[in-house]
C-alpha atoms as a PDB file:
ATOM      1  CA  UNK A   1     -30.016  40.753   8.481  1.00  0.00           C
ATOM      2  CA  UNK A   2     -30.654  38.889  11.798  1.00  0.00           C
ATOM      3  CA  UNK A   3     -32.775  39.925  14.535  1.00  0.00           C
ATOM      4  CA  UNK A   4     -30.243  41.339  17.393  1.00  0.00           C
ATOM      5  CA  UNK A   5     -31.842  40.592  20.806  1.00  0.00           C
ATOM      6  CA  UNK A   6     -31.077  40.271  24.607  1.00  0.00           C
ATOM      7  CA  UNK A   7     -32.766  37.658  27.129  1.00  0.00           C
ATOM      8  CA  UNK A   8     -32.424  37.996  31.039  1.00  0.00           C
ATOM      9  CA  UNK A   9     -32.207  34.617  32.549  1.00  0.00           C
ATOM     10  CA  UNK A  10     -31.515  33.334  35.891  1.00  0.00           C
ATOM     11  CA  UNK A  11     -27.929  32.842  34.902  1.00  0.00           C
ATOM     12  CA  UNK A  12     -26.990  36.692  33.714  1.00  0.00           C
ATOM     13  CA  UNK A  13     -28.207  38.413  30.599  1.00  0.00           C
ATOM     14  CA  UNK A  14     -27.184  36.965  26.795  1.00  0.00           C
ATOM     15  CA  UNK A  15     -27.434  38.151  23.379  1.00  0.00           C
ATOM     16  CA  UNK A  16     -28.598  36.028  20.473  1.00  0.00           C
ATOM     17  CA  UNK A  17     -29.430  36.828  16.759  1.00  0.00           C
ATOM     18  CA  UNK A  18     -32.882  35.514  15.281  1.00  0.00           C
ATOM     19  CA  UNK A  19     -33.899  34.186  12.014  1.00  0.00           C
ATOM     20  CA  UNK A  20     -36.231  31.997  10.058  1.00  0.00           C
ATOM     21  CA  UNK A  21     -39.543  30.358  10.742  1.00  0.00           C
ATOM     22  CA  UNK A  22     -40.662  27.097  12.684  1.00  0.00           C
ATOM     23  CA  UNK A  23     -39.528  24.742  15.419  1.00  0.00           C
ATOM     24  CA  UNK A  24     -37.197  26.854  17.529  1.00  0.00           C
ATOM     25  CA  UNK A  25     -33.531  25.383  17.107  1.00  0.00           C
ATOM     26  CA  UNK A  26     -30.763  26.725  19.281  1.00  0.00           C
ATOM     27  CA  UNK A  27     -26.921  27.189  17.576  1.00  0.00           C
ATOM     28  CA  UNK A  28     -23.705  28.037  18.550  1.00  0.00           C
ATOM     29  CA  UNK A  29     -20.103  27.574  18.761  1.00  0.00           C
ATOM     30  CA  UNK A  30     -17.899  26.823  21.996  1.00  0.00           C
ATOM     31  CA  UNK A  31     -16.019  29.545  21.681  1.00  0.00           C
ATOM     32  CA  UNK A  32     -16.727  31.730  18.570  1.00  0.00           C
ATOM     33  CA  UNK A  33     -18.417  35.401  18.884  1.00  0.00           C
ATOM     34  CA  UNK A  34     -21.456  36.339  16.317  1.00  0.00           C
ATOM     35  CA  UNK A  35     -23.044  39.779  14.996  1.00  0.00           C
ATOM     36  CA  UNK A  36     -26.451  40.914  13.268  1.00  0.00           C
ATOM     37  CA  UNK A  37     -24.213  39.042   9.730  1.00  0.00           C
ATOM     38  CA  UNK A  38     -25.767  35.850  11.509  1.00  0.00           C
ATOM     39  CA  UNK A  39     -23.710  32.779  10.334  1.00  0.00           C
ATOM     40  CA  UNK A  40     -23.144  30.331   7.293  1.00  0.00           C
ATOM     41  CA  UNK A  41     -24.028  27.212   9.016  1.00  0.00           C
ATOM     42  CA  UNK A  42     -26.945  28.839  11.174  1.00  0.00           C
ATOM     43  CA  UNK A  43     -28.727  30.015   7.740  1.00  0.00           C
ATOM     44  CA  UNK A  44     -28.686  27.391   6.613  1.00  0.00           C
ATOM     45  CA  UNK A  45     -30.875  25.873   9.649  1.00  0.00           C
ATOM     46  CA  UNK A  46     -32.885  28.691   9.348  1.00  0.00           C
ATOM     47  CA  UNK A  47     -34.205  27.648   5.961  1.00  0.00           C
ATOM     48  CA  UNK A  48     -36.414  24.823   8.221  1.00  0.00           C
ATOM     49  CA  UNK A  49     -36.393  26.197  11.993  1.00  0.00           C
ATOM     50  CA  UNK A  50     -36.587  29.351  13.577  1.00  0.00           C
ATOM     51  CA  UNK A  51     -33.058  30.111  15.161  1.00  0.00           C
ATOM     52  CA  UNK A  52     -31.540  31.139  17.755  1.00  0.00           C
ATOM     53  CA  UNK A  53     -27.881  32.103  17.267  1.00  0.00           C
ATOM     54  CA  UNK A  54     -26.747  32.598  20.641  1.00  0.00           C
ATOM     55  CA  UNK A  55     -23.527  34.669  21.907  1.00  0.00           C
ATOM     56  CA  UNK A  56     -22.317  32.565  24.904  1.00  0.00           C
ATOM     57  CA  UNK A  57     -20.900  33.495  28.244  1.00  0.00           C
ATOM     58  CA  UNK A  58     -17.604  35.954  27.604  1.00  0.00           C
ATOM     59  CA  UNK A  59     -18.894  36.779  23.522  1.00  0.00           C
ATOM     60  CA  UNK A  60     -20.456  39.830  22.374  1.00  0.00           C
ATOM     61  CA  UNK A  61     -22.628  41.534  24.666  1.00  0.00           C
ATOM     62  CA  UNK A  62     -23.803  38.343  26.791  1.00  0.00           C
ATOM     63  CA  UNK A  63     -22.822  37.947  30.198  1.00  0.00           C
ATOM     64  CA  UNK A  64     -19.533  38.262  31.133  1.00  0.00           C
ATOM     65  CA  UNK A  65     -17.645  35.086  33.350  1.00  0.00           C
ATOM     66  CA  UNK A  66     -16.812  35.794  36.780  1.00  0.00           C
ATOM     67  CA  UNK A  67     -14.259  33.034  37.045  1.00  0.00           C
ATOM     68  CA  UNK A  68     -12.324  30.722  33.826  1.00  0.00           C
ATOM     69  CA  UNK A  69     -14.548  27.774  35.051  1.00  0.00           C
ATOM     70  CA  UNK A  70     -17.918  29.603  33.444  1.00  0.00           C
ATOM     71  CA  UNK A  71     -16.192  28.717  29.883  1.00  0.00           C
ATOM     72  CA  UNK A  72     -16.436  25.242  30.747  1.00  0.00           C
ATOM     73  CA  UNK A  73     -18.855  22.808  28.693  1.00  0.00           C
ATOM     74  CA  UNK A  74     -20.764  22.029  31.934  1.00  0.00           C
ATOM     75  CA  UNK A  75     -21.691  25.619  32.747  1.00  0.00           C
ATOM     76  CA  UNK A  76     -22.379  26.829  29.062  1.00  0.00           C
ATOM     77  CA  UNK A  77     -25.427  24.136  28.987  1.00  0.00           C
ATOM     78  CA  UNK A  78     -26.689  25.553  32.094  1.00  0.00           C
ATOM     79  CA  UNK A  79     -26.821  28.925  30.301  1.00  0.00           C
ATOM     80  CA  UNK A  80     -28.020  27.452  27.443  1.00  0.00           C
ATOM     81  CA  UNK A  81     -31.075  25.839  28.992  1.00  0.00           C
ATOM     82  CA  UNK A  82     -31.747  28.937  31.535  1.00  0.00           C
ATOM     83  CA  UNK A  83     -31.925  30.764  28.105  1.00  0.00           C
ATOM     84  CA  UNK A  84     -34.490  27.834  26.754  1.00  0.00           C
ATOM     85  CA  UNK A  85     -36.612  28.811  29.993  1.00  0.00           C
ATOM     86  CA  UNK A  86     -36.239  32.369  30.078  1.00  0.00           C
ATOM     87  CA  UNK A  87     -37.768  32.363  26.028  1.00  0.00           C
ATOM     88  CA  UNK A  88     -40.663  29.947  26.973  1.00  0.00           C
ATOM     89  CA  UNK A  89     -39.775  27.179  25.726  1.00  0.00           C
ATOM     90  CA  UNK A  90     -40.664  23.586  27.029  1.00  0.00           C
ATOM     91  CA  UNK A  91     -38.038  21.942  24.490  1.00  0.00           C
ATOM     92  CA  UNK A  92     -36.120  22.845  21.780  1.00  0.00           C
ATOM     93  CA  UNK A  93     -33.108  21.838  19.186  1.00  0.00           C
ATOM     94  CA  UNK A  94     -29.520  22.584  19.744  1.00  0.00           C
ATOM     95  CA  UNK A  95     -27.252  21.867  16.547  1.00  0.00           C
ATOM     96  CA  UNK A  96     -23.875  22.595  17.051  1.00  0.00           C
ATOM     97  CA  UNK A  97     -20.920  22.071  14.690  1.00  0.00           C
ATOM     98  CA  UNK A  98     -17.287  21.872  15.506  1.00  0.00           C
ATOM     99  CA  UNK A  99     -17.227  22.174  19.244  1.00  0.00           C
ATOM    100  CA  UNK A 100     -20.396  23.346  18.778  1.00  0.00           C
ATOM    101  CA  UNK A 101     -21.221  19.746  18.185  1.00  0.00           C
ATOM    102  CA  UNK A 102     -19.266  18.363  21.604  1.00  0.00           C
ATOM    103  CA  UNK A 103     -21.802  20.605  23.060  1.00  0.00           C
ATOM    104  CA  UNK A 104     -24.803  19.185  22.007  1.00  0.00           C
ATOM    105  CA  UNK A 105     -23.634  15.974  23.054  1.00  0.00           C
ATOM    106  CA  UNK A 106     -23.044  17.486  26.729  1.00  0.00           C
ATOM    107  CA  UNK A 107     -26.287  18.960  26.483  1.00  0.00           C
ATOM    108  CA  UNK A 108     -28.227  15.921  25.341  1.00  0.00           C
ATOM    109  CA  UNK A 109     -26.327  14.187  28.195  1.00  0.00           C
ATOM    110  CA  UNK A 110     -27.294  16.991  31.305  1.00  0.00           C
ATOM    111  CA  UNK A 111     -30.885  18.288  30.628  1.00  0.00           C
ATOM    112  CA  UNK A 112     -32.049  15.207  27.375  1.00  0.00           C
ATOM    113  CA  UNK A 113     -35.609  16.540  28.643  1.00  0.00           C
ATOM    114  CA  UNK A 114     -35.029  20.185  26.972  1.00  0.00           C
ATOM    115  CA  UNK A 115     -34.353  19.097  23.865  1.00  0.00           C
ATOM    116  CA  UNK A 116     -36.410  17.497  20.609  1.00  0.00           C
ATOM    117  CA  UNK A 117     -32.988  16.319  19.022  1.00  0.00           C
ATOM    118  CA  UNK A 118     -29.267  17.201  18.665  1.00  0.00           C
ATOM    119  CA  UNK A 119     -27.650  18.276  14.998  1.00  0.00           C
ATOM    120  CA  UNK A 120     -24.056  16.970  15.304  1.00  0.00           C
ATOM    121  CA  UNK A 121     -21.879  18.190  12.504  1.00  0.00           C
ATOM    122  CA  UNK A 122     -17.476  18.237  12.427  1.00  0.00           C
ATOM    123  CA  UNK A 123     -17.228  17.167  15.877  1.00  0.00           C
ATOM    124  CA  UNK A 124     -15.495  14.300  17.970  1.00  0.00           C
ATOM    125  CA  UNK A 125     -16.874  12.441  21.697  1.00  0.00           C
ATOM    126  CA  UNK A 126     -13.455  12.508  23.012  1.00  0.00           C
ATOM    127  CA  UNK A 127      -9.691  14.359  22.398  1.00  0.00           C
ATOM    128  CA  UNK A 128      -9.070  11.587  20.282  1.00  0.00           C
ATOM    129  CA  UNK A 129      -9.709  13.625  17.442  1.00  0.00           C
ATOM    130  CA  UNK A 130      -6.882  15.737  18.068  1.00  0.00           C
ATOM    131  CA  UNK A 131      -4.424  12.986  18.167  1.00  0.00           C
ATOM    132  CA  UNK A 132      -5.421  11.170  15.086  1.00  0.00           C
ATOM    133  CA  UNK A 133      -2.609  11.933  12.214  1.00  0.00           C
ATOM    134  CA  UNK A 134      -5.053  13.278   9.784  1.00  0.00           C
ATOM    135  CA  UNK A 135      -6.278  16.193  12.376  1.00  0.00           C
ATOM    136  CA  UNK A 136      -4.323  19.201  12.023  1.00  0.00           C
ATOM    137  CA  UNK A 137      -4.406  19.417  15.720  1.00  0.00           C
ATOM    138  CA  UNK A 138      -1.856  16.346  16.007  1.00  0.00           C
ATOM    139  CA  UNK A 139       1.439  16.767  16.967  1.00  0.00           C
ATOM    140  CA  UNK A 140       2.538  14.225  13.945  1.00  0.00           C
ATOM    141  CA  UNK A 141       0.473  16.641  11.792  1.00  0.00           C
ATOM    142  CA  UNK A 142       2.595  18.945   9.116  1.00  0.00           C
ATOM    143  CA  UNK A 143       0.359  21.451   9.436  1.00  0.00           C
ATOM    144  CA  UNK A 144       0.513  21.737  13.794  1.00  0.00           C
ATOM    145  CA  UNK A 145       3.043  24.069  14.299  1.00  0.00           C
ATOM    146  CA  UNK A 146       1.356  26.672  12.286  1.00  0.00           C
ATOM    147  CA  UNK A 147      -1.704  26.049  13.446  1.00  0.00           C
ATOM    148  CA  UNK A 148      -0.892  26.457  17.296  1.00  0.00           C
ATOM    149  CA  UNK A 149       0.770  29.667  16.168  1.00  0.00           C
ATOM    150  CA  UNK A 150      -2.799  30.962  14.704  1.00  0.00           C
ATOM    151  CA  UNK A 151      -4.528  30.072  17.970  1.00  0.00           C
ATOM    152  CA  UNK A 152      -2.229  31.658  19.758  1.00  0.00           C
ATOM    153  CA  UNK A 153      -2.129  35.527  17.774  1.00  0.00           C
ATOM    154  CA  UNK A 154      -6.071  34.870  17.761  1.00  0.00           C
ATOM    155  CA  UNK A 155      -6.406  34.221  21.111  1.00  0.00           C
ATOM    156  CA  UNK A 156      -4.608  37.668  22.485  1.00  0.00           C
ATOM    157  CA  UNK A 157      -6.502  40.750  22.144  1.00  0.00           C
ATOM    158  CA  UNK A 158      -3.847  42.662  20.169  1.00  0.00           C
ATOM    159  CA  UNK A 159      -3.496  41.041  17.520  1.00  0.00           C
ATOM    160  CA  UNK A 160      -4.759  43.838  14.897  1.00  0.00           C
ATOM    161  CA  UNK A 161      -8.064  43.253  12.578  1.00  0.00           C
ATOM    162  CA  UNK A 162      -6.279  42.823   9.501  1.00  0.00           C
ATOM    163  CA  UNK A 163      -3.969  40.084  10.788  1.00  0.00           C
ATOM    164  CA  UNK A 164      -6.902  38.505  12.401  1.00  0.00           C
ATOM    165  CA  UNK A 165      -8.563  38.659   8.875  1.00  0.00           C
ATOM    166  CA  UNK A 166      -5.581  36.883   7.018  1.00  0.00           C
ATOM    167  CA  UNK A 167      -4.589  34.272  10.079  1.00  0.00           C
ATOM    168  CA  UNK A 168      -8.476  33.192  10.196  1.00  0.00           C
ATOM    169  CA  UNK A 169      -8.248  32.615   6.107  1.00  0.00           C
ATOM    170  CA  UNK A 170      -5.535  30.616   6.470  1.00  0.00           C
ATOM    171  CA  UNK A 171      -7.141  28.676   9.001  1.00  0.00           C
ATOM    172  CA  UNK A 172      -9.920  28.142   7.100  1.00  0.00           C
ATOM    173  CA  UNK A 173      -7.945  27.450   4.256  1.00  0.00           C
ATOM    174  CA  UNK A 174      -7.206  23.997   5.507  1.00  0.00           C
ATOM    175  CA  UNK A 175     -10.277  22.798   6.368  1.00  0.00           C
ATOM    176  CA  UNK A 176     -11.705  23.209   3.205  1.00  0.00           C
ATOM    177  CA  UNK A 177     -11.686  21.166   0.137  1.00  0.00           C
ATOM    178  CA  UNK A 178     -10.627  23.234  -1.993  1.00  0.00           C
ATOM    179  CA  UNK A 179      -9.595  27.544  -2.133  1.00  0.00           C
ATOM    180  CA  UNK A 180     -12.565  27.916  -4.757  1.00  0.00           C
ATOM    181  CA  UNK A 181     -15.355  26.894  -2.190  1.00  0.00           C
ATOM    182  CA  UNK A 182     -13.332  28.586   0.877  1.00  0.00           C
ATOM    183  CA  UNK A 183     -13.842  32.429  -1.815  1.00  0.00           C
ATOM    184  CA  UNK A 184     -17.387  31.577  -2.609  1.00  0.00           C
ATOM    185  CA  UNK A 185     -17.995  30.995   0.988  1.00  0.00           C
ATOM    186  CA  UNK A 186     -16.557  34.328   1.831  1.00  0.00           C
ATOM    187  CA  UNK A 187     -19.086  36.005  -0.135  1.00  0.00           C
ATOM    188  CA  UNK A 188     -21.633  35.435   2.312  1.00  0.00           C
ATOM    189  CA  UNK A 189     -22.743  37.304   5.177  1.00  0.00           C
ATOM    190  CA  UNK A 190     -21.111  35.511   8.042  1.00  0.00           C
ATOM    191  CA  UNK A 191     -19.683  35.965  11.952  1.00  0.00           C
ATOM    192  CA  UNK A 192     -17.981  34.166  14.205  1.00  0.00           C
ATOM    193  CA  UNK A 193     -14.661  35.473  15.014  1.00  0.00           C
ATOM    194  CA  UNK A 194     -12.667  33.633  17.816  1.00  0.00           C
ATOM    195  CA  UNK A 195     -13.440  34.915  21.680  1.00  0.00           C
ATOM    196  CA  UNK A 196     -10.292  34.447  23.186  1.00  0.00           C
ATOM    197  CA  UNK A 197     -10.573  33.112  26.485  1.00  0.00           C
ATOM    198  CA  UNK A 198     -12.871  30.833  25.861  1.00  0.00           C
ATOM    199  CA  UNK A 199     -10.871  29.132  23.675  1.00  0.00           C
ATOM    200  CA  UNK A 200      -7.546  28.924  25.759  1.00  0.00           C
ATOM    201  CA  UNK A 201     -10.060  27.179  28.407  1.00  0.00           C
ATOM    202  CA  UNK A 202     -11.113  24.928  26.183  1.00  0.00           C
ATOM    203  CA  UNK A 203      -7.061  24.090  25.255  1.00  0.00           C
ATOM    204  CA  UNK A 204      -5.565  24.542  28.156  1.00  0.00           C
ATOM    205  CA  UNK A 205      -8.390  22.681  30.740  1.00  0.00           C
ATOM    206  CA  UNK A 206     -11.288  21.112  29.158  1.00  0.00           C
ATOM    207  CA  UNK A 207      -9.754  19.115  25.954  1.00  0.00           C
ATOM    208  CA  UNK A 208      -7.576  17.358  27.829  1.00  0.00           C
ATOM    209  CA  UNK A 209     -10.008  15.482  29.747  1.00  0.00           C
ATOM    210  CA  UNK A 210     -12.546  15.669  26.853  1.00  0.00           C
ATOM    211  CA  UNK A 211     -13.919  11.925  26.443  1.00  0.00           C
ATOM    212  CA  UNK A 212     -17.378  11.395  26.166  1.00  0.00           C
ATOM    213  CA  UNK A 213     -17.381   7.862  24.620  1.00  0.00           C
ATOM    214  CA  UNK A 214     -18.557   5.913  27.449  1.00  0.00           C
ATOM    215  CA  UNK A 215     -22.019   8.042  27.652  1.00  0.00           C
ATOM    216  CA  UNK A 216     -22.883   7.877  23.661  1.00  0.00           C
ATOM    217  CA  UNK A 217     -25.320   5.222  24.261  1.00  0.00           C
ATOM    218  CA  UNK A 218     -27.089   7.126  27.290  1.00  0.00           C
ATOM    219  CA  UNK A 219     -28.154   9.762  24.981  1.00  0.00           C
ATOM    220  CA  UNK A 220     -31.429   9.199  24.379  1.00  0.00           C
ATOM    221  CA  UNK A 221     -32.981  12.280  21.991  1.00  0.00           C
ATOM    222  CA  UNK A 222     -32.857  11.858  18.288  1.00  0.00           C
ATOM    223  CA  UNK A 223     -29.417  13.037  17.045  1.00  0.00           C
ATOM    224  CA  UNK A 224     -28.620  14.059  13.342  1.00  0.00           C
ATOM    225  CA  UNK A 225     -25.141  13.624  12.509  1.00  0.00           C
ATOM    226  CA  UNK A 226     -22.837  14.527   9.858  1.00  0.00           C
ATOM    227  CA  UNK A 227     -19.324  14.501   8.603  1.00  0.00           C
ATOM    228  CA  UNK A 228     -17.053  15.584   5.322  1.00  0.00           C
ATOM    229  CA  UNK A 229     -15.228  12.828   3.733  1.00  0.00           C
ATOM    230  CA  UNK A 230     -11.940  15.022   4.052  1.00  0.00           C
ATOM    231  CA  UNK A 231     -12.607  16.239   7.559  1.00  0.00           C
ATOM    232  CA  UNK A 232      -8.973  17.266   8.732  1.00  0.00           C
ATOM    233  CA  UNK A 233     -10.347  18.827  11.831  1.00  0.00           C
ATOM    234  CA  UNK A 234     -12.364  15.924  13.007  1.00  0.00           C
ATOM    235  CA  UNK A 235     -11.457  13.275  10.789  1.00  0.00           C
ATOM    236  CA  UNK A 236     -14.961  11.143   9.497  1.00  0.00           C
ATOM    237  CA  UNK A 237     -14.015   8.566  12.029  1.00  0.00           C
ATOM    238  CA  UNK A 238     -14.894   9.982  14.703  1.00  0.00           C
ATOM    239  CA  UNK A 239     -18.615  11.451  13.075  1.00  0.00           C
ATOM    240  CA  UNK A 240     -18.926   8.018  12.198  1.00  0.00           C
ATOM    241  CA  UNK A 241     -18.304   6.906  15.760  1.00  0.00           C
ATOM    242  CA  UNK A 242     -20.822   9.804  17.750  1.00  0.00           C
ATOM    243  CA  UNK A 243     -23.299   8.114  15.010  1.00  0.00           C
ATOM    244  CA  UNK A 244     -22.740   4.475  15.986  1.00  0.00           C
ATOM    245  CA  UNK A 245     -22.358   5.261  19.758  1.00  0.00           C
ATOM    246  CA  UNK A 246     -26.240   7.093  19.779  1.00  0.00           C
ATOM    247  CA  UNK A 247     -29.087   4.574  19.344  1.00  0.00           C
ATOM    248  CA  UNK A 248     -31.242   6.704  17.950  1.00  0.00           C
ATOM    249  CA  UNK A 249     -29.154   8.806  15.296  1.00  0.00           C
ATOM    250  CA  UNK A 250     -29.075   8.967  11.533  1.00  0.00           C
ATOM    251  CA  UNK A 251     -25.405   9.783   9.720  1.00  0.00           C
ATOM    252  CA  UNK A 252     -24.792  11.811   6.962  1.00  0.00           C
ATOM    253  CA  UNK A 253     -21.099  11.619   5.148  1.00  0.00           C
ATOM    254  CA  UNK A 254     -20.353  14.397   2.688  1.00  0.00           C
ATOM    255  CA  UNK A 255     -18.003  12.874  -0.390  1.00  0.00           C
ATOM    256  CA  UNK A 256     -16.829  16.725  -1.291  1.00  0.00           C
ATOM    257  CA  UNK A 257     -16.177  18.490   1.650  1.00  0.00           C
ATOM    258  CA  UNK A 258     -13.522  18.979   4.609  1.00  0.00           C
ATOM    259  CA  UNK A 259     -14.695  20.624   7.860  1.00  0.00           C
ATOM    260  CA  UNK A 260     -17.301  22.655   6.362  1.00  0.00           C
ATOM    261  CA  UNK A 261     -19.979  21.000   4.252  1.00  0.00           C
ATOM    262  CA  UNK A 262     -22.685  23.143   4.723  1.00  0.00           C
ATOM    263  CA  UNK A 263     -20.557  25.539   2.367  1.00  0.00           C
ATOM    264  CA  UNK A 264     -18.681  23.171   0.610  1.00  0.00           C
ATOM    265  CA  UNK A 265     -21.994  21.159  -0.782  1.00  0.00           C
ATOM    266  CA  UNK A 266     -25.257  23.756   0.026  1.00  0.00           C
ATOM    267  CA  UNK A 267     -27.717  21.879  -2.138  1.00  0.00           C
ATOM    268  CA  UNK A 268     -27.160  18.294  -0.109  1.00  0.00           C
ATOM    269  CA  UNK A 269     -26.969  20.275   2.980  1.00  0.00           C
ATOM    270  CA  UNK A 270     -30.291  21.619   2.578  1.00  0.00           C
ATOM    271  CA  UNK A 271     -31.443  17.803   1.909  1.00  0.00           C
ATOM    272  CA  UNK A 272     -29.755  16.675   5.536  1.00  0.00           C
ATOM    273  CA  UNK A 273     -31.647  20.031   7.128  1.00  0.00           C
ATOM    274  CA  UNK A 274     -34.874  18.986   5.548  1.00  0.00           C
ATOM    275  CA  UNK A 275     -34.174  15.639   6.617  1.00  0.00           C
ATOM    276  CA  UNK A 276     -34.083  16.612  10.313  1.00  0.00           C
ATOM    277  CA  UNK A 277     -37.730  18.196  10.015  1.00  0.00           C
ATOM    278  CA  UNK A 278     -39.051  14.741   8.598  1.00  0.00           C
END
């Protein structure tokens, strides 16, 4: 079980979950909401850093947002570095995956003297991604309609548990390779369930003027990246261009996985995390 904690910072109190042992390494998820169950992709972190899974402005029991604008990418890496400050820290990590990953590329880009390196995983510099045929985000997609109908029951607050349970399976459903990994995934301890409003901000205001592509080459800290072969989120393309955009990166493609790779292929997962050490 993870470590449940609160730290005040200048910017409002936040909760984060603790586990493992060495350099401190900073994780989340734009807009997903954790528990003491910790979280698939941060464990597996934790098998080389100490981390800090962090409950962001609006989730769990952190600080709640006066106004929509506190969802936005810009304010969550001022939270994220007054909660660097407020634990001591002169730098640490941030690895991100998903949108996670889009904000360790804002965060590299607004405070590159907090951090050691940026862990890049399933993510995209611009809304490209979600345009692109093979994303399930894409209008031309077959699978878009449903999909916008998930986000949608997910995002409102009465949507009951149980449908939550078997929308968010079918979800995941498509961004993995195959059912057999998404089951042995689900055997795991894991959190993350969807906070609501933070992802309607991120839908409704920030994606659509999401483009990063231009600044790649301004961030300057060493950045880890890595994408699944089958990637029907964000499709390898766009891993492959965060990787060529950052001088000083280092890209990992997964052959078996979708979206998820650090379930989908553990053992070489624990290779890329040990590479990140070296």
């Amino acid at each position: 079980m993870w470590e449940t904690q609160l730290v005040e910072t200048e910017r409002g109190t936040f909760e984060y979950f603790t586990y493992g042992e060495g350099e401190p390494m900073a994780v989340t998820h734009h807009y997903s909401e954790y528990n003491a169950n910790g979280n698939t992709f941060a464990r597996a972190l934790a098998e080389q850093y100490k981390v800090y899974l962090i409950n962001l402005r609006g989730a769990g029991n952190s600080a709640k947002a006066e106004n929509e604008e506190e969802y936005s990418m810009e304010e969550t890496v001022k939270d994220l570095d007054a909660i660097r400050e407020a634990l001591g820290y002169d730098k640490w990590g941030f690895a991100g995956h998903s949108t996670g990953g889009m904000l360790a590329l804002v965060y590299a880009l607004a405070f590159p003297d907090s951090l050691t390196k940026i862990i890049v995983g399933g993510a995209a510099a611009s809304k490209a991604y979600g345009e692109h045929p093979d994303c399930i985000y894409s209008t031309s997609n077959e699978n878009y309609d449903r999909i916008v109908y998930i986000m949608d029951q997910l995002s409102r607050p009465e949507t009951l548990r149980e449908e939550r349970q078997k929308l968010g399976y079918e979800w995941a459903l498509m961004s993995y390779h195959s059912e057999e990994n998404l089951k042995r995934s689900m055997t795991k301890p894991n959190s993350g369930k969807t906070c609501g409003p933070r992802l309607d901000y991120f839908r409704q205001v920030e994606y659509p003027k999401f483009d990063l592509t231009s600044e790649l080459s301004s961030i300057q800290v060493p950045a880890y990246v890595y994408t699944g072969k089958y990637d029907n989120q964000c499709p390898l393309v766009f891993g492959e261009e965060i990787a060529e955009g950052i001088p000083n990166s280092e890209f990992w493609l997964f052959e078996e996985s979708n979206h998820f790779p650090y379930s989908e292929e553990e053992g070489r997962f624990s290779e890329f995390v040990e590479a990140t050490v070296r």
